[in-house]
PDB file of N, CA and C in Angstrom:
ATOM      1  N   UNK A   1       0.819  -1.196   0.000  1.00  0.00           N
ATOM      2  CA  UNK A   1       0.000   0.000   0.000  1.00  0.00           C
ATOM      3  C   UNK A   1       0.863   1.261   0.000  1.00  0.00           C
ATOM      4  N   UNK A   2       2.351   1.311   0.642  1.00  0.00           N
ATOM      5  CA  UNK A   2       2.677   2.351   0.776  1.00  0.00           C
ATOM      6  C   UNK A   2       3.788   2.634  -0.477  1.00  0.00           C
ATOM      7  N   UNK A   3       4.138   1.665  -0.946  1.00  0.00           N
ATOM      8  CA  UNK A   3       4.456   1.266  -2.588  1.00  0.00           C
ATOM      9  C   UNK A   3       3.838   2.479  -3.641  1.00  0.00           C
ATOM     10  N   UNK A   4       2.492   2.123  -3.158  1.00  0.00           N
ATOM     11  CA  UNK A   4       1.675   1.938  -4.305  1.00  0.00           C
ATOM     12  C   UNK A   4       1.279   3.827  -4.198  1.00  0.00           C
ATOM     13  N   UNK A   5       1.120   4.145  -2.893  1.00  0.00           N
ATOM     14  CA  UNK A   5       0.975   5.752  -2.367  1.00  0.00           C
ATOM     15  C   UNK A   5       2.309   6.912  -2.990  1.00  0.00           C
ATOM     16  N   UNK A   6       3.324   6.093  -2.681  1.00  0.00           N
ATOM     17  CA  UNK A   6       4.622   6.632  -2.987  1.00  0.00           C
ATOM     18  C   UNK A   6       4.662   6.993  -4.664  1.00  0.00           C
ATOM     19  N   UNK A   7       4.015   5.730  -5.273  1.00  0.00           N
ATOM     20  CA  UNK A   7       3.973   5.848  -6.675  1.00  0.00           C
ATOM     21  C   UNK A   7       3.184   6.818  -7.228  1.00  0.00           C
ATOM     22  N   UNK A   8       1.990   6.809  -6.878  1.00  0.00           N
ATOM     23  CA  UNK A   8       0.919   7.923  -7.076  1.00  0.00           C
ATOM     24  C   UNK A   8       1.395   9.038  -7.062  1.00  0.00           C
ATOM     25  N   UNK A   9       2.074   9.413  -5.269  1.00  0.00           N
ATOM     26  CA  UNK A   9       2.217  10.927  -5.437  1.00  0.00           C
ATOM     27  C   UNK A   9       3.429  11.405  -6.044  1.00  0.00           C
ATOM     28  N   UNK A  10       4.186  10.307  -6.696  1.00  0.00           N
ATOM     29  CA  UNK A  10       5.618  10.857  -7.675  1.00  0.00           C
ATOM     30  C   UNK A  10       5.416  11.167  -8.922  1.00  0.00           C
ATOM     31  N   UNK A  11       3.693  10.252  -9.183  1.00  0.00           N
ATOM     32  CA  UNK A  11       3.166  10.937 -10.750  1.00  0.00           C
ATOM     33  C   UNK A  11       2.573  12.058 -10.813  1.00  0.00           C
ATOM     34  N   UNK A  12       1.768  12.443  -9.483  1.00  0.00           N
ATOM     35  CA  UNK A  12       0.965  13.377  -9.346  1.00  0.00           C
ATOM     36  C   UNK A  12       1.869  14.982  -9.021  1.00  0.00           C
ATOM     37  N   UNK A  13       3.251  14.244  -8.723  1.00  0.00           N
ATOM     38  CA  UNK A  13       4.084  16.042  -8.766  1.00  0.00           C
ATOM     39  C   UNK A  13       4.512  16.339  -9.995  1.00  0.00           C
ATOM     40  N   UNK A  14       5.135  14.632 -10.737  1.00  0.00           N
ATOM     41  CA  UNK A  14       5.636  15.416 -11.814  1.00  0.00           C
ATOM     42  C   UNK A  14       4.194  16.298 -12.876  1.00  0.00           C
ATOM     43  N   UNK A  15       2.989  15.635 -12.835  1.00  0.00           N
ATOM     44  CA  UNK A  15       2.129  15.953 -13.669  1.00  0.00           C
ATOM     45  C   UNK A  15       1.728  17.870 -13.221  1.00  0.00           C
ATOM     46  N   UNK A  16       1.867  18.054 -10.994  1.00  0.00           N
ATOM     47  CA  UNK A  16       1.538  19.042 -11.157  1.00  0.00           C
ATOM     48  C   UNK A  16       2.982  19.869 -11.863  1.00  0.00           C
ATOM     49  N   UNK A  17       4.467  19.780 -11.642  1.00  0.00           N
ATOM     50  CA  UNK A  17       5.028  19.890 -11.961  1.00  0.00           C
ATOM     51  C   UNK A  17       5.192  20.334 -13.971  1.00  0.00           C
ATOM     52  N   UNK A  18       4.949  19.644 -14.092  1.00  0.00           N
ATOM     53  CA  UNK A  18       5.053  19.691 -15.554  1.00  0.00           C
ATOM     54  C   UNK A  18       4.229  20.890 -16.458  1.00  0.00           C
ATOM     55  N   UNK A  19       2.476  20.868 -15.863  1.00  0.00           N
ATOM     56  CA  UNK A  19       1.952  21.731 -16.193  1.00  0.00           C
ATOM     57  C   UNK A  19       2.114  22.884 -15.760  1.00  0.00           C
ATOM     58  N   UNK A  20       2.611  23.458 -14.092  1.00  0.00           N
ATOM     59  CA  UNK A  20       2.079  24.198 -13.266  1.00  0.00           C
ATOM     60  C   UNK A  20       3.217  25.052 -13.065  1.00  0.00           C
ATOM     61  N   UNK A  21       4.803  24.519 -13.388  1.00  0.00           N
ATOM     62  CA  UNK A  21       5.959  25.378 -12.388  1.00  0.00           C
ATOM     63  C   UNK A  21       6.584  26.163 -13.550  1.00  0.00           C
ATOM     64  N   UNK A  22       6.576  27.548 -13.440  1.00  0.00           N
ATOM     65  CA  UNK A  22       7.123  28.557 -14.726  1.00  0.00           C
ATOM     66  C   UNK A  22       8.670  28.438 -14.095  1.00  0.00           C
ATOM     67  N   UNK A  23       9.471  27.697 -15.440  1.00  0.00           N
ATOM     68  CA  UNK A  23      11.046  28.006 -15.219  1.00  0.00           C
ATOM     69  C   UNK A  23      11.607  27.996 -16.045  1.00  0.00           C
ATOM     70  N   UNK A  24      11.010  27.681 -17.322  1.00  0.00           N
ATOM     71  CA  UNK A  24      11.966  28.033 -18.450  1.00  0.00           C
ATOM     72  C   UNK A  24      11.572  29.465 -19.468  1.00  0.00           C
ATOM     73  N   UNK A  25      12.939  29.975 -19.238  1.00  0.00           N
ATOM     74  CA  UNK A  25      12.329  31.213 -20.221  1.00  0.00           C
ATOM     75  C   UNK A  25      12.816  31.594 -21.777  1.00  0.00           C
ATOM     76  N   UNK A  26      11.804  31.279 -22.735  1.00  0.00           N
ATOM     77  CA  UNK A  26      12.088  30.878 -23.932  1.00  0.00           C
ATOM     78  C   UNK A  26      11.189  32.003 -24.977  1.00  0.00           C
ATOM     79  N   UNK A  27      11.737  31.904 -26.288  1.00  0.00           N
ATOM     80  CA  UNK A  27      11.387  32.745 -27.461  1.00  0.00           C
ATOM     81  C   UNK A  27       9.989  32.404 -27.622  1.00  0.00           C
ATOM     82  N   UNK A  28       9.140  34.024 -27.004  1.00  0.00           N
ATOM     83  CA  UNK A  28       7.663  33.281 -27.838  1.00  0.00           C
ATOM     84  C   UNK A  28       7.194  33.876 -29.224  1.00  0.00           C
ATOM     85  N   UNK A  29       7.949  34.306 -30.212  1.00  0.00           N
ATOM     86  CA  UNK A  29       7.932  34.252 -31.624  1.00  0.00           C
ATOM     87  C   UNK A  29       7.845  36.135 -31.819  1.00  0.00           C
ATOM     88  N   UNK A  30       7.771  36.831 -30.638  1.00  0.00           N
ATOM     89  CA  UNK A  30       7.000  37.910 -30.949  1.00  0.00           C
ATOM     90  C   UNK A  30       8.472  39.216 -31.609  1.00  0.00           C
ATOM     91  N   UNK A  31       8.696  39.277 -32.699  1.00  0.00           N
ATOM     92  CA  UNK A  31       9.825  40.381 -33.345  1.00  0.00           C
ATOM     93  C   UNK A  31       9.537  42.357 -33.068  1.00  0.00           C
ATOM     94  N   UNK A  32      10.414  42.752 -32.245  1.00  0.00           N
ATOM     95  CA  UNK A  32      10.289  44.075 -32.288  1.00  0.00           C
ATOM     96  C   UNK A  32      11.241  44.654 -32.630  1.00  0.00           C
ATOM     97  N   UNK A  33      11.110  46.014 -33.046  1.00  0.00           N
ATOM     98  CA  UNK A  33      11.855  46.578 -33.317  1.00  0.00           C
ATOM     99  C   UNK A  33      12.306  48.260 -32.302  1.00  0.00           C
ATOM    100  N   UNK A  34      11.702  48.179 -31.005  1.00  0.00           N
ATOM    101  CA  UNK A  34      11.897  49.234 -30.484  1.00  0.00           C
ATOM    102  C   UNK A  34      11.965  48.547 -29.378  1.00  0.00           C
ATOM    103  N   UNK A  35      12.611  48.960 -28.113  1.00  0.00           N
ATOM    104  CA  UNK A  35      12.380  48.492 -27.000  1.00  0.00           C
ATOM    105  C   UNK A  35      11.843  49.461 -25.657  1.00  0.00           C
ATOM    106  N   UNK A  36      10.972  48.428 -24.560  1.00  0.00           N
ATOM    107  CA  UNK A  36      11.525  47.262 -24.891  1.00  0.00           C
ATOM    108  C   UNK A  36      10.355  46.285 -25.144  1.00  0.00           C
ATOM    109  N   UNK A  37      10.963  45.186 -25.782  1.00  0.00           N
ATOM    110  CA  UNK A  37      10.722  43.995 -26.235  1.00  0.00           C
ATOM    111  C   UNK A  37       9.778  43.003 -25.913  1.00  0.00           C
ATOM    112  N   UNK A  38       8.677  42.616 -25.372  1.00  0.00           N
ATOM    113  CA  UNK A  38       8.196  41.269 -24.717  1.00  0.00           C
ATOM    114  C   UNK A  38       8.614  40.000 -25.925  1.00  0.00           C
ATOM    115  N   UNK A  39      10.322  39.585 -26.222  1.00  0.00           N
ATOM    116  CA  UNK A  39      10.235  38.668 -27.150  1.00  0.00           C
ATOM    117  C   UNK A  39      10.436  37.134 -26.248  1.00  0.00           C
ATOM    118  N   UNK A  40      10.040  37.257 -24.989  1.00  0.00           N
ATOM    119  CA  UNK A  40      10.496  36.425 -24.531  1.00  0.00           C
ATOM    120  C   UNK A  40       9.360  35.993 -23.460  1.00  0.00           C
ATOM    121  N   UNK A  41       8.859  34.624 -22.748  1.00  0.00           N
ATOM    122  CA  UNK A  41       8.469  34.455 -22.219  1.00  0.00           C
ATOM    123  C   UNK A  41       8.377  33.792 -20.954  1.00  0.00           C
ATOM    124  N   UNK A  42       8.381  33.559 -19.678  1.00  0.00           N
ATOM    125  CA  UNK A  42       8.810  32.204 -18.539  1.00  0.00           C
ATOM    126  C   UNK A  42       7.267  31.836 -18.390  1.00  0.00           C
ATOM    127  N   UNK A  43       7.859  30.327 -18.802  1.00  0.00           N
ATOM    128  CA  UNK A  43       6.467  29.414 -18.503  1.00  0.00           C
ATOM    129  C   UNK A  43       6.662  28.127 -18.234  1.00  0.00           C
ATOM    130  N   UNK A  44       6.448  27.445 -18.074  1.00  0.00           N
ATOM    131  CA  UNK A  44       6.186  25.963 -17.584  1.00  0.00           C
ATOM    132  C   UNK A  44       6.422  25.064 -19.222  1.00  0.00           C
ATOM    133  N   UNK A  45       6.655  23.662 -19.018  1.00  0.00           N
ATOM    134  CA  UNK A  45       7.047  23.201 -19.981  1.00  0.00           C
ATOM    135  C   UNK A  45       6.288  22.758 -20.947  1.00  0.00           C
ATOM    136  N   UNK A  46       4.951  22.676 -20.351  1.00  0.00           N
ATOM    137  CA  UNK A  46       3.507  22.479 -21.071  1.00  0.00           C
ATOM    138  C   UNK A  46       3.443  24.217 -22.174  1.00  0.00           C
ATOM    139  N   UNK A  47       3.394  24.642 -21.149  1.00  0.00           N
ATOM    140  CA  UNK A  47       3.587  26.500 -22.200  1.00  0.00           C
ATOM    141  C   UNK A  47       4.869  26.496 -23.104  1.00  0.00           C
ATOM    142  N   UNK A  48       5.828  26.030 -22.804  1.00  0.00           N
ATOM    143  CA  UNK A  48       6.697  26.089 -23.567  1.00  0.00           C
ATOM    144  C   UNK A  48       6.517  24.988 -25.183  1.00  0.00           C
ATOM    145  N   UNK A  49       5.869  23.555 -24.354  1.00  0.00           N
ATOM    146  CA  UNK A  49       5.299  23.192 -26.000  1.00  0.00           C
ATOM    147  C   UNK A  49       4.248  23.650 -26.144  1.00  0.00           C
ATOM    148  N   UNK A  50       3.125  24.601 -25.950  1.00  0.00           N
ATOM    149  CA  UNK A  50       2.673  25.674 -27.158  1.00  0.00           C
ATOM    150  C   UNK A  50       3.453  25.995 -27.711  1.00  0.00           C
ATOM    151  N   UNK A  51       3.968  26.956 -27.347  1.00  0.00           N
ATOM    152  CA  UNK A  51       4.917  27.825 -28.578  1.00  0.00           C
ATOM    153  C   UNK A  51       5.637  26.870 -29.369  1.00  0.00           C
ATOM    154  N   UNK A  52       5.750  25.815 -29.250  1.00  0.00           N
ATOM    155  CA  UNK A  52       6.148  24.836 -30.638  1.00  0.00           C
ATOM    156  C   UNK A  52       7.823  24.157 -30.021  1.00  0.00           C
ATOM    157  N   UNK A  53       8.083  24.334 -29.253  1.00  0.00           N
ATOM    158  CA  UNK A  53       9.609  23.983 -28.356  1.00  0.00           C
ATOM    159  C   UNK A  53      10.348  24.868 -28.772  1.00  0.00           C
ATOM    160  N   UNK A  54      10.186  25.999 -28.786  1.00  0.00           N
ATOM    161  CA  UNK A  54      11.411  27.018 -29.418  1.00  0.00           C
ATOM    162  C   UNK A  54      12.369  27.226 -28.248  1.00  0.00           C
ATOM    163  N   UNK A  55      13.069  28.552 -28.888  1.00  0.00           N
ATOM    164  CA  UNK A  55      14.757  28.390 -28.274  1.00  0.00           C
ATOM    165  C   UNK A  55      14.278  28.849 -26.553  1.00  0.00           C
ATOM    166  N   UNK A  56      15.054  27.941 -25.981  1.00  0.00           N
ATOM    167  CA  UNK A  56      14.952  28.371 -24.753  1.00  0.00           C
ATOM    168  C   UNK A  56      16.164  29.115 -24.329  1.00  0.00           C
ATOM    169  N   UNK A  57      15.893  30.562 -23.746  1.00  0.00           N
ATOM    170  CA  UNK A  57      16.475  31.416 -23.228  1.00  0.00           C
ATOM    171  C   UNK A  57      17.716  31.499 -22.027  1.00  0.00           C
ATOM    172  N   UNK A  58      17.119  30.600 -20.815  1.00  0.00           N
ATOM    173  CA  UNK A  58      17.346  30.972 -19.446  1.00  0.00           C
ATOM    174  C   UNK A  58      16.359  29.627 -18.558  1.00  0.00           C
ATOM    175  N   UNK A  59      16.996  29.010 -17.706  1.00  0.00           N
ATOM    176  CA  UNK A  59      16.618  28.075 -16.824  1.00  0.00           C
ATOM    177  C   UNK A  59      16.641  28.879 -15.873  1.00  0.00           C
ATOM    178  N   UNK A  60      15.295  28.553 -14.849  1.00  0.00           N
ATOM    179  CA  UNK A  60      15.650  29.909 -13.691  1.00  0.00           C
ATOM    180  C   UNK A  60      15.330  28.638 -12.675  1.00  0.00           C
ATOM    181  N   UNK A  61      16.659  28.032 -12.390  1.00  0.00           N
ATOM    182  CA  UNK A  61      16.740  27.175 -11.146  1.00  0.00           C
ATOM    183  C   UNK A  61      16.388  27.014  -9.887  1.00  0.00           C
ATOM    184  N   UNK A  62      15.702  28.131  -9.208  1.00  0.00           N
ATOM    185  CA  UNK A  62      15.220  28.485  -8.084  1.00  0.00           C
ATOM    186  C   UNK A  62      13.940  28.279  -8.704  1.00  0.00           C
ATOM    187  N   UNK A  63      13.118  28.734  -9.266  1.00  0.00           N
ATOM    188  CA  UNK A  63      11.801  27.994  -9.786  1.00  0.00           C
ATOM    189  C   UNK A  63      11.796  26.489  -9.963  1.00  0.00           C
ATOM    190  N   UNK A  64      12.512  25.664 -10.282  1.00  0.00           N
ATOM    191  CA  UNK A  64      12.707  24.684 -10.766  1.00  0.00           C
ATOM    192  C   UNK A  64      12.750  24.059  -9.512  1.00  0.00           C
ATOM    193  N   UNK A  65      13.966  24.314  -8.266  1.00  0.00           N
ATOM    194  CA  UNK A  65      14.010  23.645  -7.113  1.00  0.00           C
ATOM    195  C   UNK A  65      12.786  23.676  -6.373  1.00  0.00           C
ATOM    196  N   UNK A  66      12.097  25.208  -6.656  1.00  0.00           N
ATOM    197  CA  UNK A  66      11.221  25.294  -5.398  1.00  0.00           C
ATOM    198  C   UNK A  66       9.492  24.764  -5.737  1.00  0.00           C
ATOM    199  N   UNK A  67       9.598  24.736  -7.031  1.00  0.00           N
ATOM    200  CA  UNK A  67       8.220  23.812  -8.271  1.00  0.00           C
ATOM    201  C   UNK A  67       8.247  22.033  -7.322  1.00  0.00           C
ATOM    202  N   UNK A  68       9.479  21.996  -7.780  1.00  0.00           N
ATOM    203  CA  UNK A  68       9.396  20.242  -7.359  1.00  0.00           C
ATOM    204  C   UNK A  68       9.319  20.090  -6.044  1.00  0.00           C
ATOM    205  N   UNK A  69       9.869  20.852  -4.925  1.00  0.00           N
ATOM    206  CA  UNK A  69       9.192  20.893  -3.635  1.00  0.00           C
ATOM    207  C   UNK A  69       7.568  21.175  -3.119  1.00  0.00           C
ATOM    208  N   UNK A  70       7.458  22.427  -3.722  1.00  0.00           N
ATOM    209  CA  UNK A  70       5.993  22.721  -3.511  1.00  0.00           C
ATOM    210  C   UNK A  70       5.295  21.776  -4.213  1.00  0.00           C
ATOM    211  N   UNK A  71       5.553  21.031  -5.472  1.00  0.00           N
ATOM    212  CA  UNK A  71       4.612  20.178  -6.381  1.00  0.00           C
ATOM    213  C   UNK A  71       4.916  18.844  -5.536  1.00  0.00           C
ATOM    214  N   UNK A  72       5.848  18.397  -4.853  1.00  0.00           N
ATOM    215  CA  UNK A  72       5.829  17.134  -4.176  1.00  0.00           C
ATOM    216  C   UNK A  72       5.077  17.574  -2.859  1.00  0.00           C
ATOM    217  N   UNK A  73       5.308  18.716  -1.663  1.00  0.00           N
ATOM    218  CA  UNK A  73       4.458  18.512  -0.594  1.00  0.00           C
ATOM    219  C   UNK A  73       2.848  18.494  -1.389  1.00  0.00           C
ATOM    220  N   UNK A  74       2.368  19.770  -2.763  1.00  0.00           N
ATOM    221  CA  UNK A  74       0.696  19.290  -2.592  1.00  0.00           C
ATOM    222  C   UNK A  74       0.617  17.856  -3.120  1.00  0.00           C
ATOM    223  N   UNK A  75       1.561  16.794  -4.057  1.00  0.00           N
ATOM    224  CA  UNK A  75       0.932  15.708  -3.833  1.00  0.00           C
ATOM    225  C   UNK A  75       0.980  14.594  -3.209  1.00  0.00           C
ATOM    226  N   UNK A  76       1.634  14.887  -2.111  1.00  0.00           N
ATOM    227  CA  UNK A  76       1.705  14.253  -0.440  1.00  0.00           C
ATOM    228  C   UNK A  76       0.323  14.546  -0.009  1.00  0.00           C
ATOM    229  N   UNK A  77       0.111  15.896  -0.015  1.00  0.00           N
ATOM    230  CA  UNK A  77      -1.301  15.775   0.479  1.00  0.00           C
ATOM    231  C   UNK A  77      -2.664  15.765  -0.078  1.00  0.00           C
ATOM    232  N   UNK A  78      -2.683  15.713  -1.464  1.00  0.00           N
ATOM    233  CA  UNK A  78      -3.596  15.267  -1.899  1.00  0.00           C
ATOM    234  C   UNK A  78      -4.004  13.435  -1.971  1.00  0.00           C
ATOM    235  N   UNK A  79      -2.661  13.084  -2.185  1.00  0.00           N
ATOM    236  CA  UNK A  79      -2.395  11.167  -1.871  1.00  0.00           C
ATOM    237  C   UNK A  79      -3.580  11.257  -0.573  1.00  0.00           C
ATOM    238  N   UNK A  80      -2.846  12.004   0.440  1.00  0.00           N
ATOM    239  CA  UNK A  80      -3.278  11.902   2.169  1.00  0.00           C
ATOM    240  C   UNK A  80      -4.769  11.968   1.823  1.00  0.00           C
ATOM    241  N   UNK A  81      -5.273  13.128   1.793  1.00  0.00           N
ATOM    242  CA  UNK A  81      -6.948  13.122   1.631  1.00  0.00           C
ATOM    243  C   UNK A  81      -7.379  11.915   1.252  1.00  0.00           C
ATOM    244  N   UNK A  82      -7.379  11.894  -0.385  1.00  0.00           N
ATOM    245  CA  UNK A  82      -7.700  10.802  -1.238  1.00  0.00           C
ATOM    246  C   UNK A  82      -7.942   9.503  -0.200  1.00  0.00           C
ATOM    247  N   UNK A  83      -6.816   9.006   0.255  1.00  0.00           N
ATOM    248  CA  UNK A  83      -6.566   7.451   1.318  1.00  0.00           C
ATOM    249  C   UNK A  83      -7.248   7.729   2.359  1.00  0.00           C
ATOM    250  N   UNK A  84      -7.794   8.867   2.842  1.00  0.00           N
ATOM    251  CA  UNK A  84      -8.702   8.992   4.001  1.00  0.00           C
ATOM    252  C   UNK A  84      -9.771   7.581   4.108  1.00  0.00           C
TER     253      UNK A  84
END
């Protein structure tokens, strides 16, 4: 059972993870010519394939560390409820 809990909530961070934590900051197609610029965007990796996987800019690692923490404690406790 606790196998099986452990497993759940390691899918359930990366999934909130994946959709939910803005850390990569990448080209979202937009060309200017005055500045400044919005040619660039930070979003999550789900947002990032919208824009089609373009060039990514900047990894902002403190998002990244603190995504997979906060995305692993909520699905510790969503597991918890759920098994109530």
């Amino acid at each position: 059972m606790k196998n099986k809990q452990l497993i759940l909530s390691v899918i359930l961070c990366l999934i909130l993870f994946i959709i939910f934590v803005p850390f990569i900051n990448f080209d979202n197609g937009i060309r200017c010519i005055t500045t400044p610029c919005p040619a660039d965007t930070t979003g999550s990796i789900v947002l990032w394939g919208v824009y089609h996987f373009s060039n990514i800019y900047f990894i902002n690692y403190f998002n990244l560390i603190m995504g997979l923490i906060i995305a692993g404690i909520v699905s510790y406790f969503i597991i918890r409820v759920i098994n109530r």
